[in-house]
C-alpha atoms as a PDB file:
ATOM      1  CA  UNK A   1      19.488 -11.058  -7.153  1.00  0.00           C
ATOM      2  CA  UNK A   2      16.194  -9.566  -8.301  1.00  0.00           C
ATOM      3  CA  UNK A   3      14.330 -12.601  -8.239  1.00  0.00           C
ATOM      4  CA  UNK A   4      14.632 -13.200  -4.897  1.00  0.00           C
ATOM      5  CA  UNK A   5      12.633 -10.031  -4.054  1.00  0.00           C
ATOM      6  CA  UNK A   6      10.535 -11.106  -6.092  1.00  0.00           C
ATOM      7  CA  UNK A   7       9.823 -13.666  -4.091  1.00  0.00           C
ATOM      8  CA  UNK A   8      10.054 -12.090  -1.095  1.00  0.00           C
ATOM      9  CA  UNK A   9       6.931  -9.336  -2.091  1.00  0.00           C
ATOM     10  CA  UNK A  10       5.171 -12.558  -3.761  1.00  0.00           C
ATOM     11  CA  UNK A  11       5.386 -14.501  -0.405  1.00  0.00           C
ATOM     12  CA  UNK A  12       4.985 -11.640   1.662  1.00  0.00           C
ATOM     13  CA  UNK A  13       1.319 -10.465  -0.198  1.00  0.00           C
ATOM     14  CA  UNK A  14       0.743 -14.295   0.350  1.00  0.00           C
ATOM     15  CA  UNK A  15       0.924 -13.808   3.955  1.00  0.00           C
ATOM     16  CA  UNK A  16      -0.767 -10.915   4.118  1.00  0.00           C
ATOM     17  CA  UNK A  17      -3.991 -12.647   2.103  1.00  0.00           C
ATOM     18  CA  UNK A  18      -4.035 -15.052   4.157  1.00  0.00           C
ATOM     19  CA  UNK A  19      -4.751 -13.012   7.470  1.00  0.00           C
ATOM     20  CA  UNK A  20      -7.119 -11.555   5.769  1.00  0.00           C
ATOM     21  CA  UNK A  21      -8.891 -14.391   4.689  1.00  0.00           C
ATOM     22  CA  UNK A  22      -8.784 -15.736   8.388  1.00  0.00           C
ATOM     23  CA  UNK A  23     -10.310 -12.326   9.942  1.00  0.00           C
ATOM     24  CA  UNK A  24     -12.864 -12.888   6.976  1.00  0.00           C
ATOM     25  CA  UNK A  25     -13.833 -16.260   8.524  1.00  0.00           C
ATOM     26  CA  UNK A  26     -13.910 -14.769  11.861  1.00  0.00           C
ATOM     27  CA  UNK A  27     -16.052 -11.891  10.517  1.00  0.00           C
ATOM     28  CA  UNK A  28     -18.645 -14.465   9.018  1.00  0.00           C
ATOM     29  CA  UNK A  29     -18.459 -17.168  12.304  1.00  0.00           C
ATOM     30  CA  UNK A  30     -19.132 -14.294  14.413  1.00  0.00           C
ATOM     31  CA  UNK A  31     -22.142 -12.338  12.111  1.00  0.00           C
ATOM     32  CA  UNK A  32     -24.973 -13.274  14.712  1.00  0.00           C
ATOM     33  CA  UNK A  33     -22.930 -12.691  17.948  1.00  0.00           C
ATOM     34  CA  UNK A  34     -24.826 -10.184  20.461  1.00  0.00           C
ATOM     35  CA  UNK A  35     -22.271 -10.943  23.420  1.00  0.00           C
ATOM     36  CA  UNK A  36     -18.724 -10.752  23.345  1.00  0.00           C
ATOM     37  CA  UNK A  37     -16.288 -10.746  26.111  1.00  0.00           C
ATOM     38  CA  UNK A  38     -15.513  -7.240  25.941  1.00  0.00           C
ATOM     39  CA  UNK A  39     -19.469  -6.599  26.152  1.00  0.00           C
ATOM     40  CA  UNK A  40     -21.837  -5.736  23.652  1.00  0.00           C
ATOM     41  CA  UNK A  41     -22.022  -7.028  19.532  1.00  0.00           C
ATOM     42  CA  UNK A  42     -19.410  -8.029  17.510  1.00  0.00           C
ATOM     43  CA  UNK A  43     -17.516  -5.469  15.266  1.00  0.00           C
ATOM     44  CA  UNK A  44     -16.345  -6.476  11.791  1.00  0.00           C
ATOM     45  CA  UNK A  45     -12.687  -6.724  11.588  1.00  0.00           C
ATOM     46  CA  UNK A  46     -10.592  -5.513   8.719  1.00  0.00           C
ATOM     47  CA  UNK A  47      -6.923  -5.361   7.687  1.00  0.00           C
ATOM     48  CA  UNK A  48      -4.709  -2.694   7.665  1.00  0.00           C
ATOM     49  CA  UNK A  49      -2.056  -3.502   4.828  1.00  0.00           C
ATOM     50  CA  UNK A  50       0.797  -0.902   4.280  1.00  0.00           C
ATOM     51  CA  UNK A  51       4.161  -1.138   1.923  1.00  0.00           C
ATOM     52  CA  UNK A  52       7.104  -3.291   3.089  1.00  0.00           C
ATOM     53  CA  UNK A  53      10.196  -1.204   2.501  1.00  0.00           C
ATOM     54  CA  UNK A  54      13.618  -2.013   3.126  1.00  0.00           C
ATOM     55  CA  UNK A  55      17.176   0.221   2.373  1.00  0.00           C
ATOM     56  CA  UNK A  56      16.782  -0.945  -1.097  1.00  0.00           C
ATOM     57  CA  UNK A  57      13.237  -0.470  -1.713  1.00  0.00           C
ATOM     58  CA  UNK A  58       9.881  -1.636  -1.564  1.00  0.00           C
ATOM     59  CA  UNK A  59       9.716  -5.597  -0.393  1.00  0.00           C
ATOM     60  CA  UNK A  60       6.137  -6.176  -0.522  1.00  0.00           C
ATOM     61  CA  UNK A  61       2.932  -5.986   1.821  1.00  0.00           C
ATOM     62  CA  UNK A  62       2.834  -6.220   5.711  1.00  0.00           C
ATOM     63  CA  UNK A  63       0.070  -6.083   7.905  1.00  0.00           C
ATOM     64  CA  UNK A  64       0.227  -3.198  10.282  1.00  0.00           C
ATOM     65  CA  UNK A  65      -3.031  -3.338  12.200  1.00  0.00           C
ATOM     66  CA  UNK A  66      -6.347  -5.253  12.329  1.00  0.00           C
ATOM     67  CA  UNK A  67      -9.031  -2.636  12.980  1.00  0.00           C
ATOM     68  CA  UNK A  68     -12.795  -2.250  14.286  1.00  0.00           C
ATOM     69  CA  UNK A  69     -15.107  -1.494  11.211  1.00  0.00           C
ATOM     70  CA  UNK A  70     -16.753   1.677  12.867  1.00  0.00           C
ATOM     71  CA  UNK A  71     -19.935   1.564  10.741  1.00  0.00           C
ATOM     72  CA  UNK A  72     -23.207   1.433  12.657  1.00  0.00           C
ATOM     73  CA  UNK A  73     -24.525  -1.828  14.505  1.00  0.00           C
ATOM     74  CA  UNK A  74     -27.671  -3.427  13.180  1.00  0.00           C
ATOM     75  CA  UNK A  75     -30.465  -2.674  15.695  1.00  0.00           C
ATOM     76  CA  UNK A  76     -33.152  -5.117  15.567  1.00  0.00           C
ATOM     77  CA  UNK A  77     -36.600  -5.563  17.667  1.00  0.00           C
ATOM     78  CA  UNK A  78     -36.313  -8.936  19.503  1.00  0.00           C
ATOM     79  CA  UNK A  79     -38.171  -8.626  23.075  1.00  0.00           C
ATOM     80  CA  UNK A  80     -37.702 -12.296  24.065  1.00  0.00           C
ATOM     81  CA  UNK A  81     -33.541 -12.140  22.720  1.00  0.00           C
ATOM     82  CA  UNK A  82     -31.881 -12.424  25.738  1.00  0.00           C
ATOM     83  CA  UNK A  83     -29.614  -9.264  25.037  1.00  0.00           C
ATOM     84  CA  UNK A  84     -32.524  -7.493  24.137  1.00  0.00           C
ATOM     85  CA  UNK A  85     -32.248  -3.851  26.379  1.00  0.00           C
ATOM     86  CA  UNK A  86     -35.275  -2.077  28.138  1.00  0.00           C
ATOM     87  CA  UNK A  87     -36.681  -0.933  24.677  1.00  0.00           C
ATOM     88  CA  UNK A  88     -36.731  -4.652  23.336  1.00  0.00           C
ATOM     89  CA  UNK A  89     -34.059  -3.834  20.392  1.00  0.00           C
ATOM     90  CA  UNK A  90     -30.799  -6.037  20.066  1.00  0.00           C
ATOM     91  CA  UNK A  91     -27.771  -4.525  18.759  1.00  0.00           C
ATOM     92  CA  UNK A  92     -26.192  -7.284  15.928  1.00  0.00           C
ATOM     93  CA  UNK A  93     -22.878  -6.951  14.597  1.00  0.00           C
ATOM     94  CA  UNK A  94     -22.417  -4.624  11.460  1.00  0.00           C
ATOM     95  CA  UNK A  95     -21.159  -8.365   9.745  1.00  0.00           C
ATOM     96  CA  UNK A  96     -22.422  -8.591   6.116  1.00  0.00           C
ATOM     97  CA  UNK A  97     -22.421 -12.057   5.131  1.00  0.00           C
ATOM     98  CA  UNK A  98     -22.419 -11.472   1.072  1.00  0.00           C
ATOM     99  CA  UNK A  99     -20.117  -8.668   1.696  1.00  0.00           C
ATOM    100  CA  UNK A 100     -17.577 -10.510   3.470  1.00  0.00           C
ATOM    101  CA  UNK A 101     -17.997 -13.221   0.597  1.00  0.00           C
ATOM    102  CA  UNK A 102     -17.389 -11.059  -2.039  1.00  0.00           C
ATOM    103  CA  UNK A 103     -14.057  -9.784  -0.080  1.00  0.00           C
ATOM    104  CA  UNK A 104     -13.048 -13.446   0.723  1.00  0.00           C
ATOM    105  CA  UNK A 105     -13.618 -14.312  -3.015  1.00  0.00           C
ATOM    106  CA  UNK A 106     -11.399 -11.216  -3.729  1.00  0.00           C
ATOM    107  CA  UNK A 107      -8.721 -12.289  -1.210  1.00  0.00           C
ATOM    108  CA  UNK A 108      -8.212 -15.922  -2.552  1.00  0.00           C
ATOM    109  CA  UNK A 109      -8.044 -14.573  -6.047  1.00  0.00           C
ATOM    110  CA  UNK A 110      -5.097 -11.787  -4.622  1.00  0.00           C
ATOM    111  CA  UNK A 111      -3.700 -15.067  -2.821  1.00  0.00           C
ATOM    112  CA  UNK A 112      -3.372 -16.972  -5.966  1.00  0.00           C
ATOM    113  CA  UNK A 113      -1.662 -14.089  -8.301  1.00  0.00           C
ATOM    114  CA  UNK A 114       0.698 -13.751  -5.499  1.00  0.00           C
ATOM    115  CA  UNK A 115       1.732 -17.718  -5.871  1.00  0.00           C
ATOM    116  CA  UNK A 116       1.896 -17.540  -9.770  1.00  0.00           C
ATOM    117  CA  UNK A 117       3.629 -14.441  -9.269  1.00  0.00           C
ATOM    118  CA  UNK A 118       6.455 -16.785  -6.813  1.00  0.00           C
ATOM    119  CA  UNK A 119       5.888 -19.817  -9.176  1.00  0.00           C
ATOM    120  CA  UNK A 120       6.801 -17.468 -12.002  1.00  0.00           C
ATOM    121  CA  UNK A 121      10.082 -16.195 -10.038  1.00  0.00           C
ATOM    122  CA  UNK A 122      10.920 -19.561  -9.365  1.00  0.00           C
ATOM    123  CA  UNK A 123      10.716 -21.081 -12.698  1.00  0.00           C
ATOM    124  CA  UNK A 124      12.378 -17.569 -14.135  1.00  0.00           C
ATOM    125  CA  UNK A 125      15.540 -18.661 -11.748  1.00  0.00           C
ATOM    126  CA  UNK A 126      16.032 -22.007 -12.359  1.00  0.00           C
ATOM    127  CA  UNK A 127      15.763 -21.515 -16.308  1.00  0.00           C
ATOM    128  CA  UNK A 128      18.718 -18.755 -15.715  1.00  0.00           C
ATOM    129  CA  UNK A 129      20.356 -21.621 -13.645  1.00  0.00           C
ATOM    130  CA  UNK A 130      19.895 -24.139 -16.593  1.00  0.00           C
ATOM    131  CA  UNK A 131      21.251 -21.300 -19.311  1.00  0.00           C
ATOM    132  CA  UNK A 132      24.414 -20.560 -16.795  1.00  0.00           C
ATOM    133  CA  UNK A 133      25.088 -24.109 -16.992  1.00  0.00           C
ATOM    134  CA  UNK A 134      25.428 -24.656 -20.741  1.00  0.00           C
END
């Protein structure tokens, strides 16, 4: 039945959203971190969302990787930071604060068509269920 994959892409963009509003909250905890445990700043994270298909055709959104942002670090001069190298510069994480706002604020509203969109389904199906039964 065709609501069902409807559904199924609704809840599956739902999913998706939702990672990416937790690796947006990661993004903006970690937007003054100098020191990770891999060594050096933190990178922005981002998302790599690609088409769900199945035999029958497209099912909706999946998340296939969560990548590195490979735009440059923010170099600052801070002598007395305690990461601070030879030169006295620190290397902060390429983290945008109103950036990552603007793409959380994005996400939610993506989240929320995607449950209207299920809602919708749902009350599309049980209004056929209602009609089958009269």
């Amino acid at each position: 039945m065709r609501v069902f994959r409807t559904m199924d892409a609704g809840a599956s963009g739902m999913t998706a959203e939702r990672l990416r509003m937790d690796i947006i909250a990661s993004n903006i905890a970690n937007a003054n971190s100098t020191r990770t445990e891999a060594g050096g700043p933190y990178r922005r994270k981002m998302p790599v969302f690609a088409e769900d298909t199945g035999a029958d055709g497209p099912k909706g959104v999946r998340v296939v990787a969560v990548r590195d942002d490979q735009s440059p670090l923010k170099r600052v001069h801070d002598p007395g930071h305690p990461d601070a190298g030879s030169d006295g510069y620190v290397m902060f994480p390429n983290v945008e604060p109103v950036r990552e706002m603007v793409d959380l604020i994005t996400a939610m509203r993506a989240y929320e068509a995607n449950a209207t969109l299920v809602s919708t389904a749902k009350a599309l199906a049980s209004k056929a269920l209602e009609i089958g039964r009269g």
